[in-house]
PDB file of N, CA and C in Angstrom:
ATOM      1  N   UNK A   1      20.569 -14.347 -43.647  1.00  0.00           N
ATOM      2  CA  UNK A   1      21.161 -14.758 -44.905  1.00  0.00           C
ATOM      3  C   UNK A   1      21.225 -16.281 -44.993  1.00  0.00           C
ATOM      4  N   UNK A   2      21.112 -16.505 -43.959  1.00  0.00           N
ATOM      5  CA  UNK A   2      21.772 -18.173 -43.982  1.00  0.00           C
ATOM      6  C   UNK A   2      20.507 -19.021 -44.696  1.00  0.00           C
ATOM      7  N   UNK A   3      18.821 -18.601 -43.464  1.00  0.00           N
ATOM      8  CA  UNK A   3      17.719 -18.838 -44.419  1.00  0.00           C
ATOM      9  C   UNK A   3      17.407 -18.978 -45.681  1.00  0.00           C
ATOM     10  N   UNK A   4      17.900 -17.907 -46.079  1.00  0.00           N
ATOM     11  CA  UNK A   4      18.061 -17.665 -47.533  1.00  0.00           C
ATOM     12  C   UNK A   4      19.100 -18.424 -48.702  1.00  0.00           C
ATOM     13  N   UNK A   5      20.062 -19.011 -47.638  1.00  0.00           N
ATOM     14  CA  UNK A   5      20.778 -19.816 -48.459  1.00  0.00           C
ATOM     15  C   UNK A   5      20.030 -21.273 -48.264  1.00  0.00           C
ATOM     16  N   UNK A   6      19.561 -21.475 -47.256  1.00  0.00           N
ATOM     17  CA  UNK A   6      18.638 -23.031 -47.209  1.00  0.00           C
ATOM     18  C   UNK A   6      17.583 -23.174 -48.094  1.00  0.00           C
ATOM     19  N   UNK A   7      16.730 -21.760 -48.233  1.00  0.00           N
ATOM     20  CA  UNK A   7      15.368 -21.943 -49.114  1.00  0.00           C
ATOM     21  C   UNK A   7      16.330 -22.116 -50.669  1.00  0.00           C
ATOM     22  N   UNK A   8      16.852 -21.440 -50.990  1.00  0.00           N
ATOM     23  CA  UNK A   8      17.835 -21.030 -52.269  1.00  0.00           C
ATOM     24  C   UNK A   8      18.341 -23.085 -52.596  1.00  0.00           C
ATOM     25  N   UNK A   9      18.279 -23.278 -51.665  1.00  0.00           N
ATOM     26  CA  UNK A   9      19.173 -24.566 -51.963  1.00  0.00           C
ATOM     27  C   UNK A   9      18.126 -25.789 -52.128  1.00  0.00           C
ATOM     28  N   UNK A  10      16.996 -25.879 -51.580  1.00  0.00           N
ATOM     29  CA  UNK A  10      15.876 -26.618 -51.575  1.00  0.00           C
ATOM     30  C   UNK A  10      15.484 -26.189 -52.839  1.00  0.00           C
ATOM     31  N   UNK A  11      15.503 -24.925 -53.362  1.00  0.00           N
ATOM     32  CA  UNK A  11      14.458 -24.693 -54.202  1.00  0.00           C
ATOM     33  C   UNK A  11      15.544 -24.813 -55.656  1.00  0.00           C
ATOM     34  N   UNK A  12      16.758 -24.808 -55.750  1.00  0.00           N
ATOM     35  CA  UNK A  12      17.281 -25.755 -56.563  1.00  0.00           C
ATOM     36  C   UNK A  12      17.620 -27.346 -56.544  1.00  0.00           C
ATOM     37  N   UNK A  13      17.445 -28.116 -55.176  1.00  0.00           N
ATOM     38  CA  UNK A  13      17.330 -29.373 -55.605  1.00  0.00           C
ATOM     39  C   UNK A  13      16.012 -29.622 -56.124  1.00  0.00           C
ATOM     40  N   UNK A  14      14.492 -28.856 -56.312  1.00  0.00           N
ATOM     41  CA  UNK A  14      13.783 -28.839 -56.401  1.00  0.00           C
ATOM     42  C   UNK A  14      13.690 -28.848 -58.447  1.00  0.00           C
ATOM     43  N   UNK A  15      14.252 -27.418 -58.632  1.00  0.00           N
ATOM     44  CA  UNK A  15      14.801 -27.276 -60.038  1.00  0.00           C
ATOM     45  C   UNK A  15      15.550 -28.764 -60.853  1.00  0.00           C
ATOM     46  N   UNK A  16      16.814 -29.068 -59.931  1.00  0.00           N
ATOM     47  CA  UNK A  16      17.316 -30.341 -60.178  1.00  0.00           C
ATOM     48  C   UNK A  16      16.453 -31.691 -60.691  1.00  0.00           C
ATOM     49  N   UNK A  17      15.754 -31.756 -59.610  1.00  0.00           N
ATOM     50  CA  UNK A  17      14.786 -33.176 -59.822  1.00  0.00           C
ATOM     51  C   UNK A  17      13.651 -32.945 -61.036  1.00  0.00           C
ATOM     52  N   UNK A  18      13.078 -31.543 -60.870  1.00  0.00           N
ATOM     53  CA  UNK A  18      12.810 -30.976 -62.782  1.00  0.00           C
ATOM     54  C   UNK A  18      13.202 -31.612 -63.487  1.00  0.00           C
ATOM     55  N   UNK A  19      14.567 -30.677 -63.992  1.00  0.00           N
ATOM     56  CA  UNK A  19      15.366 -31.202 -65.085  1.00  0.00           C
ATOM     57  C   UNK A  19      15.731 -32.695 -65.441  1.00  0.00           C
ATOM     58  N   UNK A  20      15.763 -33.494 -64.158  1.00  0.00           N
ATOM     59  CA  UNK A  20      16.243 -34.760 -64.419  1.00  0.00           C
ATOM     60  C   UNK A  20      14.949 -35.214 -64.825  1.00  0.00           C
ATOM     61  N   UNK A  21      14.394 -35.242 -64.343  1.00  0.00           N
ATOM     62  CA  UNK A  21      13.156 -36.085 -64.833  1.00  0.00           C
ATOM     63  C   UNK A  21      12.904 -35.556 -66.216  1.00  0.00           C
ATOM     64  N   UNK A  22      12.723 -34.540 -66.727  1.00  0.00           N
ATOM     65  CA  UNK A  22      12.459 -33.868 -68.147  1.00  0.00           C
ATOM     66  C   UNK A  22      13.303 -35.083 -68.715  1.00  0.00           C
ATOM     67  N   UNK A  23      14.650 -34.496 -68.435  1.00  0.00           N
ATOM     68  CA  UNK A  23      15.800 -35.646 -69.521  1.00  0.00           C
ATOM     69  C   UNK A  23      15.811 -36.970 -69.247  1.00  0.00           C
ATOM     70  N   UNK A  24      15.415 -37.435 -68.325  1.00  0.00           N
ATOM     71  CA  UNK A  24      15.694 -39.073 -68.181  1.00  0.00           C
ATOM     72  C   UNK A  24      14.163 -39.662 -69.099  1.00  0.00           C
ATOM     73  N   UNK A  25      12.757 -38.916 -68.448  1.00  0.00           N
ATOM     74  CA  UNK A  25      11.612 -39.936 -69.134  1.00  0.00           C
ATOM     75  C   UNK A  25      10.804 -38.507 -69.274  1.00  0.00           C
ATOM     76  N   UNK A  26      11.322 -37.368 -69.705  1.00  0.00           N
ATOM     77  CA  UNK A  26      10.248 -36.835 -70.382  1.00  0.00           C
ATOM     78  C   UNK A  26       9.131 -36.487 -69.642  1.00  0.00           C
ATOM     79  N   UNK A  27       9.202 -36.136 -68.690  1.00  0.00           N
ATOM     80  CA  UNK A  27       8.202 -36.198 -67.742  1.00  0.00           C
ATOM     81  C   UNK A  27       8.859 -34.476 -66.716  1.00  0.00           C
ATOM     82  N   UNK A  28       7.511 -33.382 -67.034  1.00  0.00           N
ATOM     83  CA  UNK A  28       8.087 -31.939 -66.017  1.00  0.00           C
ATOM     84  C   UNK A  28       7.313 -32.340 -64.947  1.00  0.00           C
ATOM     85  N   UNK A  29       7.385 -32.309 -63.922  1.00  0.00           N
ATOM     86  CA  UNK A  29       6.909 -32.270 -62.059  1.00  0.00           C
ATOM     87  C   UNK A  29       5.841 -31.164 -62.228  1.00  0.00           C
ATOM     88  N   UNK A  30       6.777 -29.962 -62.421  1.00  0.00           N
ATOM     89  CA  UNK A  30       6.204 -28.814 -62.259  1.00  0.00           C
ATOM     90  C   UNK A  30       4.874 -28.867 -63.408  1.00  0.00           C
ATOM     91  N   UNK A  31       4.767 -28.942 -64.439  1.00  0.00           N
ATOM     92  CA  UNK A  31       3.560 -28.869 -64.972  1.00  0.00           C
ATOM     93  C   UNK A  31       2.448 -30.051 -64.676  1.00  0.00           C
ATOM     94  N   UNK A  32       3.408 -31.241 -64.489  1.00  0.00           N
ATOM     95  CA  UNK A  32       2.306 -32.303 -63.735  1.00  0.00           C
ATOM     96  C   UNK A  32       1.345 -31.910 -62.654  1.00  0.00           C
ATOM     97  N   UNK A  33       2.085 -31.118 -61.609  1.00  0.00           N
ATOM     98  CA  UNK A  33       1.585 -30.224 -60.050  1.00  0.00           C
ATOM     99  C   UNK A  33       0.672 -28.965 -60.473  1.00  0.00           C
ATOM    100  N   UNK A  34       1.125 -28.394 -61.321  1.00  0.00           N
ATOM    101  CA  UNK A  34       0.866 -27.118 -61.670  1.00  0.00           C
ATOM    102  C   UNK A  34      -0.046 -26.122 -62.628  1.00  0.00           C
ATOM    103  N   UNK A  35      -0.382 -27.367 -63.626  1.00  0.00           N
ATOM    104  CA  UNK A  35      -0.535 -27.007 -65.386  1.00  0.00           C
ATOM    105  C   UNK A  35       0.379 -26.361 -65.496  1.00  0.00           C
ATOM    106  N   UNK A  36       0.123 -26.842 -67.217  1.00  0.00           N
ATOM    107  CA  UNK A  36       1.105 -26.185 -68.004  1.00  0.00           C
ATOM    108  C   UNK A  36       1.383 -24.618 -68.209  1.00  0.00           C
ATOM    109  N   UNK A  37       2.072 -24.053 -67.655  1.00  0.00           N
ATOM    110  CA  UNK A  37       1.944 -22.171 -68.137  1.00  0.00           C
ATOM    111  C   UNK A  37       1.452 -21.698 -67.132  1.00  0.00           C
ATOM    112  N   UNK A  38       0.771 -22.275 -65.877  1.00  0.00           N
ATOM    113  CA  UNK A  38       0.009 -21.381 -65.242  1.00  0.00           C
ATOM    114  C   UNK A  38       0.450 -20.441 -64.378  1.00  0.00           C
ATOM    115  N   UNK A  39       0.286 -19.861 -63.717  1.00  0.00           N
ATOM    116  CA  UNK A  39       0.994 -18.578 -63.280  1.00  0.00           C
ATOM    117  C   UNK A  39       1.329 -19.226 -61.760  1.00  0.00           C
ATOM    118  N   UNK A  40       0.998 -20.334 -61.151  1.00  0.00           N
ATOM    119  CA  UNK A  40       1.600 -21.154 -60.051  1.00  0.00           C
ATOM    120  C   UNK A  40       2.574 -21.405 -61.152  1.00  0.00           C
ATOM    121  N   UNK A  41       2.823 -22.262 -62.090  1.00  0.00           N
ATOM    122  CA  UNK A  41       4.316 -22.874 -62.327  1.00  0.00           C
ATOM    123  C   UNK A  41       5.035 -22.100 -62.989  1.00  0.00           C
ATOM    124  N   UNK A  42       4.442 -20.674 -63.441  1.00  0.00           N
ATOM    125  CA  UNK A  42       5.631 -19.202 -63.464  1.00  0.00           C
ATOM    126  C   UNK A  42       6.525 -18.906 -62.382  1.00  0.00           C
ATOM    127  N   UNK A  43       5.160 -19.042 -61.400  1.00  0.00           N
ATOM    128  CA  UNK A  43       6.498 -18.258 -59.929  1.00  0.00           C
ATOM    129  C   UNK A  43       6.886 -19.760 -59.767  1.00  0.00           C
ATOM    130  N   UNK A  44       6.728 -20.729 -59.701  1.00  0.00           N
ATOM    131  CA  UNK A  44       7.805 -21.662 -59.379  1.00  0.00           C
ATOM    132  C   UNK A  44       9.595 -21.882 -60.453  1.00  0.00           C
ATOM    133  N   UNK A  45       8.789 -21.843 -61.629  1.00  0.00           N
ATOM    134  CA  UNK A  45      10.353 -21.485 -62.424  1.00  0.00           C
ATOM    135  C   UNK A  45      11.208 -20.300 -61.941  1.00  0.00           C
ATOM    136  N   UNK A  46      10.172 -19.063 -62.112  1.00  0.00           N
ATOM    137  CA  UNK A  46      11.097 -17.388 -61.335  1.00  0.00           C
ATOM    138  C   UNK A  46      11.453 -17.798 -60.204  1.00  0.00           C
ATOM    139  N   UNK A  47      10.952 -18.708 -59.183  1.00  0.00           N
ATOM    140  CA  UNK A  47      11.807 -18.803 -58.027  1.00  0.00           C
ATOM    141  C   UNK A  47      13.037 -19.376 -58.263  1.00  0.00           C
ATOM    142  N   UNK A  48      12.785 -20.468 -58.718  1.00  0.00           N
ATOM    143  CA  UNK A  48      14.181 -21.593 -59.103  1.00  0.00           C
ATOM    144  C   UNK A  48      15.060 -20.751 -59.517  1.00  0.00           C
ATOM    145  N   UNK A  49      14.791 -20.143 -61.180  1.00  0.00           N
ATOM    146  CA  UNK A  49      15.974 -19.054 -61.335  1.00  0.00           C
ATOM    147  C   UNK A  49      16.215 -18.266 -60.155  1.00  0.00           C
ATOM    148  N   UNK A  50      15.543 -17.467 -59.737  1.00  0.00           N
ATOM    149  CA  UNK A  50      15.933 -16.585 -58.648  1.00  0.00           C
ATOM    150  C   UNK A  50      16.807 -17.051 -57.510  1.00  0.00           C
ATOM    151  N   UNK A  51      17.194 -18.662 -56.929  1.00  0.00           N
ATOM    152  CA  UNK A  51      17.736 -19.087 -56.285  1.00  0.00           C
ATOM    153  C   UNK A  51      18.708 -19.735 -56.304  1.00  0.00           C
ATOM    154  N   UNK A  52      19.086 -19.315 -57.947  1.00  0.00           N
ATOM    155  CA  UNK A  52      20.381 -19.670 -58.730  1.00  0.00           C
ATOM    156  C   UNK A  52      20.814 -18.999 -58.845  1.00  0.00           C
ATOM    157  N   UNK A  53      20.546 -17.709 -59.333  1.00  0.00           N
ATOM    158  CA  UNK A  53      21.201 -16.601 -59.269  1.00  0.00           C
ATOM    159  C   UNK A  53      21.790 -16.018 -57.784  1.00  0.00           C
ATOM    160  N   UNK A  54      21.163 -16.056 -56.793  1.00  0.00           N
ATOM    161  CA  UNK A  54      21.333 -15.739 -55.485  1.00  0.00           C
ATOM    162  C   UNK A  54      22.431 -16.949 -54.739  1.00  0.00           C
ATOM    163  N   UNK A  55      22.479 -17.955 -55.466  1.00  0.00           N
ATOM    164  CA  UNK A  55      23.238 -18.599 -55.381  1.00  0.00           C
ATOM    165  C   UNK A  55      25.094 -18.764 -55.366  1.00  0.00           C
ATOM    166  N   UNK A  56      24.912 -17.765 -56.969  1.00  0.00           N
ATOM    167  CA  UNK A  56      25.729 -17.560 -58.116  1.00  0.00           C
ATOM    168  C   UNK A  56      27.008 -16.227 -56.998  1.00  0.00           C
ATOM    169  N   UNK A  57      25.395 -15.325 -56.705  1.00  0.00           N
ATOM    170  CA  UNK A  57      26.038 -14.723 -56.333  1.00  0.00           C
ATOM    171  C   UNK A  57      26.792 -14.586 -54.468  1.00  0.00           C
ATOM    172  N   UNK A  58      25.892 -15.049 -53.888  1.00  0.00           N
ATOM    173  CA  UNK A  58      25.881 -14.975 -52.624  1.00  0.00           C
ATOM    174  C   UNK A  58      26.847 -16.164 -51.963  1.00  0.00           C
ATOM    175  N   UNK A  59      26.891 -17.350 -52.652  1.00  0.00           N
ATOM    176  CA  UNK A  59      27.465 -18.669 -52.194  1.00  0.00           C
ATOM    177  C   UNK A  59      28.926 -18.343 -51.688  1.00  0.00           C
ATOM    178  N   UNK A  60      29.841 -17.878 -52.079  1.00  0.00           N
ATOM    179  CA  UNK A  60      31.202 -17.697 -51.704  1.00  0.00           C
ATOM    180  C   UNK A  60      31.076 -16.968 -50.177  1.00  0.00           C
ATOM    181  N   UNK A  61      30.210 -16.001 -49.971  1.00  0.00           N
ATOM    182  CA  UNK A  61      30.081 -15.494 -48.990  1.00  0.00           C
ATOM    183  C   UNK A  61      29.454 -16.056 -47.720  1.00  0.00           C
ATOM    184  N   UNK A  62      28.835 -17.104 -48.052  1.00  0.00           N
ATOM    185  CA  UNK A  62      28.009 -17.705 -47.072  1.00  0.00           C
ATOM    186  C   UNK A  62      28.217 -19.048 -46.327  1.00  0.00           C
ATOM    187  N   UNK A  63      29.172 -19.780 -47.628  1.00  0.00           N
ATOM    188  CA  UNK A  63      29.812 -21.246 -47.360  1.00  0.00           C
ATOM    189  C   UNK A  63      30.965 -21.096 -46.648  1.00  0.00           C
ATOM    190  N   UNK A  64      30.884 -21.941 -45.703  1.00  0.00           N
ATOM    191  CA  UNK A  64      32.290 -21.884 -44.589  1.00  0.00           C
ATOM    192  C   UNK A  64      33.545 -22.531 -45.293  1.00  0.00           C
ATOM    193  N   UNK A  65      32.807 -23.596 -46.227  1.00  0.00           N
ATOM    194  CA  UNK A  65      33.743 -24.175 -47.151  1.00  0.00           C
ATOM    195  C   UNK A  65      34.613 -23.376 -48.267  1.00  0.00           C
ATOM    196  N   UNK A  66      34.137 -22.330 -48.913  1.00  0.00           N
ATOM    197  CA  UNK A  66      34.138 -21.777 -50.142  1.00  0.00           C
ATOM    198  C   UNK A  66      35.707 -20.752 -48.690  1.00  0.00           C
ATOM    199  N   UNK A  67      35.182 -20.457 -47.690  1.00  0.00           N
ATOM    200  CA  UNK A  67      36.526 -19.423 -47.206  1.00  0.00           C
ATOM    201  C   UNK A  67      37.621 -19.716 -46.819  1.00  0.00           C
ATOM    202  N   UNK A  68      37.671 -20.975 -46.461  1.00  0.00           N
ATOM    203  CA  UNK A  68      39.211 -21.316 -46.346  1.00  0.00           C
ATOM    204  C   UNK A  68      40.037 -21.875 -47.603  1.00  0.00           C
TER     205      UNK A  68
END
């Protein structure tokens, strides 16, 4: 599980640096790397979500911080 919380967490600072860049200069990573639409930068968005959600849900259980 823990793996899973490291990939989960890379692959939203990953999401993160996305978004910022979109909003700061307009500029996606992922379609720069990827093309636009292509089914590489599908599973890279479905991952991102997917490691937010797993996040959403799993984080309380996994953070040593979140239990005391």
């Amino acid at each position: 599980m823990k793996v899973l919380h490291m990939i989960s967490f890379i692959l939203l600072a990953i999401g993160w640096l996305n978004w910022w860049l979109v909003g700061i200069f307009d500029f996606n990573l992922v379609t720069f790397l990827f093309w636009e639409m292509s089914m590489l930068s599908k599973i890279v968005y479905i991952l991102v979500w997917a490691s937010a959600v797993f996040e959403i849900i799993f984080h309380p259980m996994i953070c040593k911080a979140c239990k005391k």
